[in-house]
PDB file of N, CA and C in Angstrom:
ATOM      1  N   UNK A   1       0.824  -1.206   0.000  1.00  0.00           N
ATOM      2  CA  UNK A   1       0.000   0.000   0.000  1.00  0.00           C
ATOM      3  C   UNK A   1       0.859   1.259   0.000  1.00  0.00           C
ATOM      4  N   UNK A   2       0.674   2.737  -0.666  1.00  0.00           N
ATOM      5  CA  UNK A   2       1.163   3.227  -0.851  1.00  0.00           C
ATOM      6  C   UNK A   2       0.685   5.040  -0.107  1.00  0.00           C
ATOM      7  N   UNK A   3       1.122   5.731  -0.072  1.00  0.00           N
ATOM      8  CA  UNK A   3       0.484   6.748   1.074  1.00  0.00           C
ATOM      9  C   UNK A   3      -0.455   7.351   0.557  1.00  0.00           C
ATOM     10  N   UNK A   4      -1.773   7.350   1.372  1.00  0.00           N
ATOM     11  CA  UNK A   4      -2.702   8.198   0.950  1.00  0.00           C
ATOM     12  C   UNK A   4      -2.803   9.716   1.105  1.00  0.00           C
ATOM     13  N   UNK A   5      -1.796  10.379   1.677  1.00  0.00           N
ATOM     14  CA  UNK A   5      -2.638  11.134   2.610  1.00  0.00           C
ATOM     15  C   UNK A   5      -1.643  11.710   3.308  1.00  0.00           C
ATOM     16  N   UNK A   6      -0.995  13.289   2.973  1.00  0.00           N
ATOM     17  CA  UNK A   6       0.319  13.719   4.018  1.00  0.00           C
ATOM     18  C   UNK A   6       0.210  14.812   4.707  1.00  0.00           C
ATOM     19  N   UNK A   7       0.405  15.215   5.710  1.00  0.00           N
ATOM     20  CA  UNK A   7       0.769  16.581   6.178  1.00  0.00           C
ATOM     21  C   UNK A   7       1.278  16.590   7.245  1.00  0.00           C
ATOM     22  N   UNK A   8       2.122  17.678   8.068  1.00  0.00           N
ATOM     23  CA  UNK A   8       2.604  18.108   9.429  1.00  0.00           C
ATOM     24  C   UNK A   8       1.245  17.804   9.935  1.00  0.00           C
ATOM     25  N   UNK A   9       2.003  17.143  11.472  1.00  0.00           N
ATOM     26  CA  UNK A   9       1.277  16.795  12.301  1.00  0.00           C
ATOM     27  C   UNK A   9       0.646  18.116  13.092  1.00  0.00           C
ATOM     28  N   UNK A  10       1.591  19.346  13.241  1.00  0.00           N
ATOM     29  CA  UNK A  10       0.677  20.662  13.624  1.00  0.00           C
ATOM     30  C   UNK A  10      -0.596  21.196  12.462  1.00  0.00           C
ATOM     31  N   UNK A  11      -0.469  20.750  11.321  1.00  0.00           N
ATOM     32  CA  UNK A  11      -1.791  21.122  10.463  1.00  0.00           C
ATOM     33  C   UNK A  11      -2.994  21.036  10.954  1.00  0.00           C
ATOM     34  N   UNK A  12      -3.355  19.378  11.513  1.00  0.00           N
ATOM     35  CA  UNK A  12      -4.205  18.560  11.665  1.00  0.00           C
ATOM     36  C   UNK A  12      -4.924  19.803  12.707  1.00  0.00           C
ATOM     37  N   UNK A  13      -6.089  20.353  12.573  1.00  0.00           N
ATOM     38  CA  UNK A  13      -7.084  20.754  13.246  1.00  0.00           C
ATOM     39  C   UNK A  13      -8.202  20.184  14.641  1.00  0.00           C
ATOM     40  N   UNK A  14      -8.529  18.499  13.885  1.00  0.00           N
ATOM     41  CA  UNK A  14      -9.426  17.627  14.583  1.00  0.00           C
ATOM     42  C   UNK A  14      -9.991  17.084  13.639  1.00  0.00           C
ATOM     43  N   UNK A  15     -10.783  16.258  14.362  1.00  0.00           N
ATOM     44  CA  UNK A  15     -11.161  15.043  13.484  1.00  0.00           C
ATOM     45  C   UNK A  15     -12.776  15.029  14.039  1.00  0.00           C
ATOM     46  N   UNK A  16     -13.906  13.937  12.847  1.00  0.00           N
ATOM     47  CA  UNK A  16     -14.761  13.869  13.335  1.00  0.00           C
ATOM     48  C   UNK A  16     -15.410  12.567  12.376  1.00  0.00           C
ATOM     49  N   UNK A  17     -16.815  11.851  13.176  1.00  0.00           N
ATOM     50  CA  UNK A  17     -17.093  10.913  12.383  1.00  0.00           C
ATOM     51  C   UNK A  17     -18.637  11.810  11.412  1.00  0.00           C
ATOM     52  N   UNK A  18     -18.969  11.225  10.268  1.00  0.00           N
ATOM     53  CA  UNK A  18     -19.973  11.211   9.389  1.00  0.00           C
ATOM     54  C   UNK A  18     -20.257  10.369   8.702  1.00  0.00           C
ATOM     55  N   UNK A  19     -21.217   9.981   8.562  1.00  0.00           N
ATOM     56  CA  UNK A  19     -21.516   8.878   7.625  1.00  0.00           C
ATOM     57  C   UNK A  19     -20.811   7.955   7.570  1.00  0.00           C
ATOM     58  N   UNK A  20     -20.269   7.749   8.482  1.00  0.00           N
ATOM     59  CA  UNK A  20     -19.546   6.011   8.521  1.00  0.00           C
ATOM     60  C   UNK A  20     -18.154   6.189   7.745  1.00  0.00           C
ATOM     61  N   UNK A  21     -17.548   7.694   8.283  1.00  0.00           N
ATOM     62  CA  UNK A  21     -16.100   7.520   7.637  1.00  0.00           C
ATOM     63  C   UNK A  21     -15.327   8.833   8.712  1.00  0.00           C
ATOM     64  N   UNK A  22     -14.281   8.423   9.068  1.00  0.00           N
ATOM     65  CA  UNK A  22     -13.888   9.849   9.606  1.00  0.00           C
ATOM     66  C   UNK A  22     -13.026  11.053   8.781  1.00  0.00           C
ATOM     67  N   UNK A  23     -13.191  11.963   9.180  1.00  0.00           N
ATOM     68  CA  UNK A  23     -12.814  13.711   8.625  1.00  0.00           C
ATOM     69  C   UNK A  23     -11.988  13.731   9.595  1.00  0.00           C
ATOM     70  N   UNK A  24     -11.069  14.140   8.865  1.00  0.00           N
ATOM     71  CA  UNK A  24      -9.511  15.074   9.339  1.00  0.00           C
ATOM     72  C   UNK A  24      -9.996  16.434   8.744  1.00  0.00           C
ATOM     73  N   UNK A  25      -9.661  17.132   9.636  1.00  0.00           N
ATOM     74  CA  UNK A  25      -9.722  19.056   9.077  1.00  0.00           C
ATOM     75  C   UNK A  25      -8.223  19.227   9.575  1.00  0.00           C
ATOM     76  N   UNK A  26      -7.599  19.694   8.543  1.00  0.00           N
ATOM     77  CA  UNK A  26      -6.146  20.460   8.493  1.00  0.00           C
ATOM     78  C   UNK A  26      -6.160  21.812   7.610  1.00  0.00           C
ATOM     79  N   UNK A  27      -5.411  22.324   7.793  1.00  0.00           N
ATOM     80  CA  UNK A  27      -4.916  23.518   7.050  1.00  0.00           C
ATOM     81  C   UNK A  27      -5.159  24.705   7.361  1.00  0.00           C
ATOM     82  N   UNK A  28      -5.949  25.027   6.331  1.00  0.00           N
ATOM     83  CA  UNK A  28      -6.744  26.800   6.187  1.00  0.00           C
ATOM     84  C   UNK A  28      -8.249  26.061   5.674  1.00  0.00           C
ATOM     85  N   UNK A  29      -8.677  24.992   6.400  1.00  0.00           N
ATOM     86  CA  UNK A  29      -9.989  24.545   6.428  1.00  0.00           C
ATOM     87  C   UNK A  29     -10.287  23.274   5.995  1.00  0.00           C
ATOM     88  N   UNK A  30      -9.577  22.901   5.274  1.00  0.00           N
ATOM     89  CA  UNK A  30      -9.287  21.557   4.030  1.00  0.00           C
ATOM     90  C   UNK A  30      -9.738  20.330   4.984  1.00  0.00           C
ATOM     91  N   UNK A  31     -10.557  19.828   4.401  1.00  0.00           N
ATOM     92  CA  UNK A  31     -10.887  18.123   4.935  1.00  0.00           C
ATOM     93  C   UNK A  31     -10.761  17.182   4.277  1.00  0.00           C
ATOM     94  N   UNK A  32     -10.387  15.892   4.546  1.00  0.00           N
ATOM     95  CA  UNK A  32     -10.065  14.697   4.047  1.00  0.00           C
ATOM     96  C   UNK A  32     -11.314  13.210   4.929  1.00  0.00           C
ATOM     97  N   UNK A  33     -12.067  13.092   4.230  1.00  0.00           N
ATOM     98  CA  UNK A  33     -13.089  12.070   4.983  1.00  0.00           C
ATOM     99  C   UNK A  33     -12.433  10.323   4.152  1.00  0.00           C
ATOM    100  N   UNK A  34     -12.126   9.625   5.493  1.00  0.00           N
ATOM    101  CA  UNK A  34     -11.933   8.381   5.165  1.00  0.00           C
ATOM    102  C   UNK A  34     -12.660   7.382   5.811  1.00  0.00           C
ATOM    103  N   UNK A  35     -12.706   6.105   4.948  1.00  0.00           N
ATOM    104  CA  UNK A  35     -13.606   4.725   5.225  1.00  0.00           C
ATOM    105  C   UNK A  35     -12.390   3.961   5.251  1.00  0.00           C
ATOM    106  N   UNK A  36     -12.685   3.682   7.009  1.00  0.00           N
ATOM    107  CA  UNK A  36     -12.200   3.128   7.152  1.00  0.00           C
ATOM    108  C   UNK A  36     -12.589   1.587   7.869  1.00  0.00           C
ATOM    109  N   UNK A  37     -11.634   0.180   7.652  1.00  0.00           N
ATOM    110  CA  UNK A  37     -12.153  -0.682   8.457  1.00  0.00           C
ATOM    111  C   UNK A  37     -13.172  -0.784   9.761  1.00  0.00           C
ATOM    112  N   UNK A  38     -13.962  -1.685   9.836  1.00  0.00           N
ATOM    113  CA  UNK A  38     -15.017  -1.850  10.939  1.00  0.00           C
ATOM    114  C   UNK A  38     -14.018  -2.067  12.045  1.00  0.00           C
ATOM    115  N   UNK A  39     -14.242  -1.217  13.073  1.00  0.00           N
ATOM    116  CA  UNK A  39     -13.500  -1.286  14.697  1.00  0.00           C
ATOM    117  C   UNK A  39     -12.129  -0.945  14.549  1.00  0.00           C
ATOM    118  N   UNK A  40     -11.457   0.054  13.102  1.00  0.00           N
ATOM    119  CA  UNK A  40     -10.155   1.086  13.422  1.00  0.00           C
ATOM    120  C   UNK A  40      -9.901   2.270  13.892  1.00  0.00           C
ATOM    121  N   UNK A  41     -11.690   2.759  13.863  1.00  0.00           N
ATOM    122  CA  UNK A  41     -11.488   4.199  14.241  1.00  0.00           C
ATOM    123  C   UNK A  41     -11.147   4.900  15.379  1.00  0.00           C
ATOM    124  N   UNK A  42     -11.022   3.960  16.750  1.00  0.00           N
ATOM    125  CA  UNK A  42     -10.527   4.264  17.718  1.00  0.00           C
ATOM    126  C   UNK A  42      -9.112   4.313  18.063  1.00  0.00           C
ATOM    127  N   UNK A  43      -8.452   3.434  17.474  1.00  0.00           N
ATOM    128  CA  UNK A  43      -6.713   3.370  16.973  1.00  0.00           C
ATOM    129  C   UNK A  43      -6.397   4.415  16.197  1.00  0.00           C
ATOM    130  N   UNK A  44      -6.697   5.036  15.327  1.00  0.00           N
ATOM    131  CA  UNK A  44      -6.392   5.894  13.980  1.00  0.00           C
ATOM    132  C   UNK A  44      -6.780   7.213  15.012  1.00  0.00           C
ATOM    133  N   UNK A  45      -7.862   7.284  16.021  1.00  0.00           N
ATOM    134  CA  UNK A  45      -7.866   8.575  16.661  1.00  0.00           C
ATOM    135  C   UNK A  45      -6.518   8.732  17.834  1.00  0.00           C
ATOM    136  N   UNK A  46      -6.351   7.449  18.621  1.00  0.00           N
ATOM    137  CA  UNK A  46      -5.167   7.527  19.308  1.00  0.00           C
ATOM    138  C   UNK A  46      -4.548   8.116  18.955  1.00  0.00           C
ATOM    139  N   UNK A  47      -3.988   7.816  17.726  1.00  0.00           N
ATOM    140  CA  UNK A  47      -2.866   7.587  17.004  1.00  0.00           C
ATOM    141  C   UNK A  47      -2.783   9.220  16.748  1.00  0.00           C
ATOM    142  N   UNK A  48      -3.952  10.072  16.572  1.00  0.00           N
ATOM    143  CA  UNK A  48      -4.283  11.630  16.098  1.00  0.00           C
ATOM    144  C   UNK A  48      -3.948  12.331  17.324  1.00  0.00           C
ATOM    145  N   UNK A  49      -4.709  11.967  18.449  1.00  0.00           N
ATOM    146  CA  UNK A  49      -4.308  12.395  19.597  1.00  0.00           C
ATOM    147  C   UNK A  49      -3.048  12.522  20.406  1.00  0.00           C
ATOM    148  N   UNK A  50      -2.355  11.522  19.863  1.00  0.00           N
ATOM    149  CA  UNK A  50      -0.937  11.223  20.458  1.00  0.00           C
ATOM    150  C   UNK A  50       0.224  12.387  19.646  1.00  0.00           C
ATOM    151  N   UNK A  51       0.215  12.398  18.408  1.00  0.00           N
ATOM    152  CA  UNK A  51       0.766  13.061  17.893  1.00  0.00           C
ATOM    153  C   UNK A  51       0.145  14.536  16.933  1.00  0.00           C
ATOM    154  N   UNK A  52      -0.831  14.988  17.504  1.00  0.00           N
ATOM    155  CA  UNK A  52      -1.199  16.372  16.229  1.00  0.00           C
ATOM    156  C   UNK A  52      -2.012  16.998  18.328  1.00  0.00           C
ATOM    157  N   UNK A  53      -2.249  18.189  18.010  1.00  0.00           N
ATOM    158  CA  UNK A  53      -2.883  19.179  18.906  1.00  0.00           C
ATOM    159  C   UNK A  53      -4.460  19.261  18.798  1.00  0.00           C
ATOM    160  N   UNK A  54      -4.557  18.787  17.669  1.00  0.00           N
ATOM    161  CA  UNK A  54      -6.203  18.800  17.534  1.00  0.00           C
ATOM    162  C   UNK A  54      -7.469  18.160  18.588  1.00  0.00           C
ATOM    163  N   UNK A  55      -8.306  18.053  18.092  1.00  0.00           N
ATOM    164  CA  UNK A  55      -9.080  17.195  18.902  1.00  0.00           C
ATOM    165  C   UNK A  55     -10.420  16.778  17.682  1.00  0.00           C
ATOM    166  N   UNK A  56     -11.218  16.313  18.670  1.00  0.00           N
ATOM    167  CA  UNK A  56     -12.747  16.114  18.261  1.00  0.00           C
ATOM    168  C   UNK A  56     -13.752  16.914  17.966  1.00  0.00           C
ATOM    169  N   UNK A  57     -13.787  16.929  16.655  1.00  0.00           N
ATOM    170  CA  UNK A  57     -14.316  18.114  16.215  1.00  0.00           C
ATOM    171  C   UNK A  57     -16.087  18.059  16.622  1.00  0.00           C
ATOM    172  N   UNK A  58     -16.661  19.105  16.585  1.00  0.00           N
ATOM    173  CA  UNK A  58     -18.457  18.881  16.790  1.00  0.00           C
ATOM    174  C   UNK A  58     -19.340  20.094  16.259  1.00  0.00           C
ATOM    175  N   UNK A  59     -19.893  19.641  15.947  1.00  0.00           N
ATOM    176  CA  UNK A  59     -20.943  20.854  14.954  1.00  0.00           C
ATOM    177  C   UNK A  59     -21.885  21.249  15.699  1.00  0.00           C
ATOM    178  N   UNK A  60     -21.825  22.679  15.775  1.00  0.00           N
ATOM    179  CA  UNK A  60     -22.613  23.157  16.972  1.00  0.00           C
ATOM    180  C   UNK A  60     -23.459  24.428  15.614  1.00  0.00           C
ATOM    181  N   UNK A  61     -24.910  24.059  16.016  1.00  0.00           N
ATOM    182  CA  UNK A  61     -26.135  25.054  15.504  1.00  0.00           C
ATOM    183  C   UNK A  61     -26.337  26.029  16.659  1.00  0.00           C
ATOM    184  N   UNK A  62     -25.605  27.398  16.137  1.00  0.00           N
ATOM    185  CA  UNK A  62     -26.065  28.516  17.192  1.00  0.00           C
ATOM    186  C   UNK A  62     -26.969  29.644  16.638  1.00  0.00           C
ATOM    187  N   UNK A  63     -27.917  30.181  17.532  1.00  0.00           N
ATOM    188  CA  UNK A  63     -28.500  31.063  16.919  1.00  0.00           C
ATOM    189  C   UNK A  63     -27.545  32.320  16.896  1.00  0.00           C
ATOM    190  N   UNK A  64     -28.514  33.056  16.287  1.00  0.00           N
ATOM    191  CA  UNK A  64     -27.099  34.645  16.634  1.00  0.00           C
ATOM    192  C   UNK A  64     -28.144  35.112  17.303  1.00  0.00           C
ATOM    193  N   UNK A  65     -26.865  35.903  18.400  1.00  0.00           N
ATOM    194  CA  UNK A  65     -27.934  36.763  19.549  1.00  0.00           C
ATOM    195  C   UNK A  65     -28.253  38.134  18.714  1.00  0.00           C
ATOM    196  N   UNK A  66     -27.970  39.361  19.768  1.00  0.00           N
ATOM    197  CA  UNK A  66     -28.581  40.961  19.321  1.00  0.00           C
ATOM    198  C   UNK A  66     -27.961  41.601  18.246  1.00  0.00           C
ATOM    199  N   UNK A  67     -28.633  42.052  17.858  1.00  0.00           N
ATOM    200  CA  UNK A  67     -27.748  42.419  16.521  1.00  0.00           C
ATOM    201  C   UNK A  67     -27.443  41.846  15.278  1.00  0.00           C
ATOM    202  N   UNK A  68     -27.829  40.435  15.084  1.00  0.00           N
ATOM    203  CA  UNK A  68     -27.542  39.142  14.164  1.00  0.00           C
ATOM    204  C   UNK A  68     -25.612  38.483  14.505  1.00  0.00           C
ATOM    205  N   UNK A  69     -25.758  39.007  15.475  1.00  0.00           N
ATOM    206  CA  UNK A  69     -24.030  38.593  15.991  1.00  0.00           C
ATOM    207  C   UNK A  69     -23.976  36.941  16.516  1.00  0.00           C
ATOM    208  N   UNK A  70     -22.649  36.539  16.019  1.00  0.00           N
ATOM    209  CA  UNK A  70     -22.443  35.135  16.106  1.00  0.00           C
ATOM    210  C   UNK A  70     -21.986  34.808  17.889  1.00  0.00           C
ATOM    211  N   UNK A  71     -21.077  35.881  18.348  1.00  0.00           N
ATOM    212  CA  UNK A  71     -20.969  35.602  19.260  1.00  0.00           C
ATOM    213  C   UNK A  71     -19.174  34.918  19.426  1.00  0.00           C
ATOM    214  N   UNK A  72     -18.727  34.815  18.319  1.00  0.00           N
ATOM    215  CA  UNK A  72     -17.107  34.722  18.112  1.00  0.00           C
ATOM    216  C   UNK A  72     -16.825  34.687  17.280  1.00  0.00           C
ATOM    217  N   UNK A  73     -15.440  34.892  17.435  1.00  0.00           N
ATOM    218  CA  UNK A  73     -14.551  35.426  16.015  1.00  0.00           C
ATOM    219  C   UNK A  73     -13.953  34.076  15.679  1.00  0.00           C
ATOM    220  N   UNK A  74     -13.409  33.787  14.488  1.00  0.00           N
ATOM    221  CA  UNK A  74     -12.339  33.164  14.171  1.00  0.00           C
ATOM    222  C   UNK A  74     -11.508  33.414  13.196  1.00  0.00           C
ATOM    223  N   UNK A  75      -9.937  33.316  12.943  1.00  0.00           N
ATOM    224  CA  UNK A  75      -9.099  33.172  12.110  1.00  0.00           C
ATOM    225  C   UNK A  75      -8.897  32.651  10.732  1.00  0.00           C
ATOM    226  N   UNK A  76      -8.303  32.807   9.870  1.00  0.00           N
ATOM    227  CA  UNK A  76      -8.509  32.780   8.149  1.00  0.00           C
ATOM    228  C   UNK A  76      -8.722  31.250   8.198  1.00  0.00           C
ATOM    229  N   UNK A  77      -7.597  30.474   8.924  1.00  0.00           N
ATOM    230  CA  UNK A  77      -7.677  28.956   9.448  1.00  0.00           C
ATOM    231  C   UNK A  77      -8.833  28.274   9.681  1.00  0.00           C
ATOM    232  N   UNK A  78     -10.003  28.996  10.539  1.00  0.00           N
ATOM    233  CA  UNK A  78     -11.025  28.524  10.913  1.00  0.00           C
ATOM    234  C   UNK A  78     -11.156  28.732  12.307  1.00  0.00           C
ATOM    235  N   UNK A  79      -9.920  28.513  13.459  1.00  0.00           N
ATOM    236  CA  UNK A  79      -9.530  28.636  14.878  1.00  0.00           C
ATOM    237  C   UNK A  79     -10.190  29.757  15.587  1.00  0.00           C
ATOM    238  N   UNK A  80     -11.431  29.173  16.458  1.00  0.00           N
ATOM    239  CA  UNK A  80     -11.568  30.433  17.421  1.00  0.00           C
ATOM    240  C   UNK A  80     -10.708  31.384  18.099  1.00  0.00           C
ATOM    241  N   UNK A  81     -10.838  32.380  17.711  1.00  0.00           N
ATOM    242  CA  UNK A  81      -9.923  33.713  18.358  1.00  0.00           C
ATOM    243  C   UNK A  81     -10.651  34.209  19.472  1.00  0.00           C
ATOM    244  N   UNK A  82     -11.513  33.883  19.763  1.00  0.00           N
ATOM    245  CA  UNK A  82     -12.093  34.636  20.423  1.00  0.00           C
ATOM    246  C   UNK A  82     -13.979  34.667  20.788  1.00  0.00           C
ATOM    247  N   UNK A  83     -14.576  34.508  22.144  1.00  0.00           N
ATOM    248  CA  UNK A  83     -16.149  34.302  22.360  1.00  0.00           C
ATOM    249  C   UNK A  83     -16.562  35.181  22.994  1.00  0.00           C
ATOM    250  N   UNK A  84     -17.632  35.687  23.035  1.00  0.00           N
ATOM    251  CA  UNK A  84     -18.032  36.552  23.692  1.00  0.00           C
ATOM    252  C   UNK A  84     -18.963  36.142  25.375  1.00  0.00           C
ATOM    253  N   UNK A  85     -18.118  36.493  26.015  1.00  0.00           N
ATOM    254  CA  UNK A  85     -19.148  36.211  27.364  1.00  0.00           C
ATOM    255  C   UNK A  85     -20.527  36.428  27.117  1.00  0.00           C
ATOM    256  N   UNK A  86     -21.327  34.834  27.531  1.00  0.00           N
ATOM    257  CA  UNK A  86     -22.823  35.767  27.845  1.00  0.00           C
ATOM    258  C   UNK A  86     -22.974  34.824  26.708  1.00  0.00           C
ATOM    259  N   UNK A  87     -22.999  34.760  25.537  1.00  0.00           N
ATOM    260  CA  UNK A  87     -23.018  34.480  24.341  1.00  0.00           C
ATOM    261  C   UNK A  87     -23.765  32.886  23.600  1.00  0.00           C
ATOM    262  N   UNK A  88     -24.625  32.962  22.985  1.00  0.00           N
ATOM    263  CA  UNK A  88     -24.963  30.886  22.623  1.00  0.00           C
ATOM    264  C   UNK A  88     -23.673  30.666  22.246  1.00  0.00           C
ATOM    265  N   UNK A  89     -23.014  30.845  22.049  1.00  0.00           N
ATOM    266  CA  UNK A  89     -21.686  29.916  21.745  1.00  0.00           C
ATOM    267  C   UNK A  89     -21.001  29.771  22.958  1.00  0.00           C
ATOM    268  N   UNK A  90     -20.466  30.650  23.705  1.00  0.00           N
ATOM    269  CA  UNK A  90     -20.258  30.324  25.081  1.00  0.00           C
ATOM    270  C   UNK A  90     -21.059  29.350  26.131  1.00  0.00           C
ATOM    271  N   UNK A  91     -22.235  29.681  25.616  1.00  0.00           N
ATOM    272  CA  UNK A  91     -23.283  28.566  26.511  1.00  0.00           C
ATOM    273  C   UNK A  91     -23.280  27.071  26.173  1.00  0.00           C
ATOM    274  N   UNK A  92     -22.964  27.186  24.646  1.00  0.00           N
ATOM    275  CA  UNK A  92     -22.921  25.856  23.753  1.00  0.00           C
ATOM    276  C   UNK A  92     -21.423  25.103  24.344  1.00  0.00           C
ATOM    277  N   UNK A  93     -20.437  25.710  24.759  1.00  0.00           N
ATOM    278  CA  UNK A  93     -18.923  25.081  24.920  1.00  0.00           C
ATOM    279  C   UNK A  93     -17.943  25.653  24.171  1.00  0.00           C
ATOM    280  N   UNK A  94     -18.225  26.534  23.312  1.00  0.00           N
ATOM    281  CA  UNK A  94     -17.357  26.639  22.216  1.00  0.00           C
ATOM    282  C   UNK A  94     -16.239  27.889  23.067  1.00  0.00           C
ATOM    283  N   UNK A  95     -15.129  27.533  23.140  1.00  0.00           N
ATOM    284  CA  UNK A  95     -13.811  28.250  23.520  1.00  0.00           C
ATOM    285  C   UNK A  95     -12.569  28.729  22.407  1.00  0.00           C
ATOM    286  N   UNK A  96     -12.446  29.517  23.088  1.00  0.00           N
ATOM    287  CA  UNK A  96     -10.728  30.256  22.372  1.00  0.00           C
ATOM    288  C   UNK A  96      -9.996  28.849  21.947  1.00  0.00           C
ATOM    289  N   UNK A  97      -9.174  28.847  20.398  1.00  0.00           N
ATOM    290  CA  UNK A  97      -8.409  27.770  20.446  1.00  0.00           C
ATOM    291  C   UNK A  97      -8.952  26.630  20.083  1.00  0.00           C
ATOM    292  N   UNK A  98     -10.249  26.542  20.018  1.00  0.00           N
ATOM    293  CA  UNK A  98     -10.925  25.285  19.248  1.00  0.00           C
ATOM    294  C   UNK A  98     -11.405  25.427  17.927  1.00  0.00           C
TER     295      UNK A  98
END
């Protein structure tokens, strides 16, 4: 077998499952969704966790509060810069750095 699939291990953003395959998010947003064997996906996340900064990614539906405001900022990358106290995204979990 031959490599599918390269980048610095600081790229890697987080990971997440869909439809029966997991997503890597690296870069300046870029995703890669793979199918993989029945009962690898917990090894292949180790394996993410051990070596990249990322984590588990999760899709969060927020309303916007006053103003039509989201309630945080993020970077060209995608990376929260920043939440606003008080805020549905603050209430939801969502932090600086994720």
């Amino acid at each position: 077998p031959g490599v599918l699939f390269s980048c610095a291990c600081r790229d890697v953003l987080g990971w997440g499952f869909a439809e029966g395959r997991l997503e890597i998010f690296y870069g300046a947003g870029e995703w890669l969704g793979l199918r993989l064997p029945h009962g690898t996906a917990p090894q292949v996340v180790t394996r993410l966790q051990a070596v990249t900064r990322g984590c588990e990614a999760r899709e969060l539906a927020l309303p916007r509060g006053a103003g039509g405001r989201r309630g945080f900022r993020v970077d060209p990358s995608g990376v929260v810069t920043a939440v606003t106290r008080f805020s549905f995204a603050e209430t939801a979990g969502l932090r600086p750095g994720t």
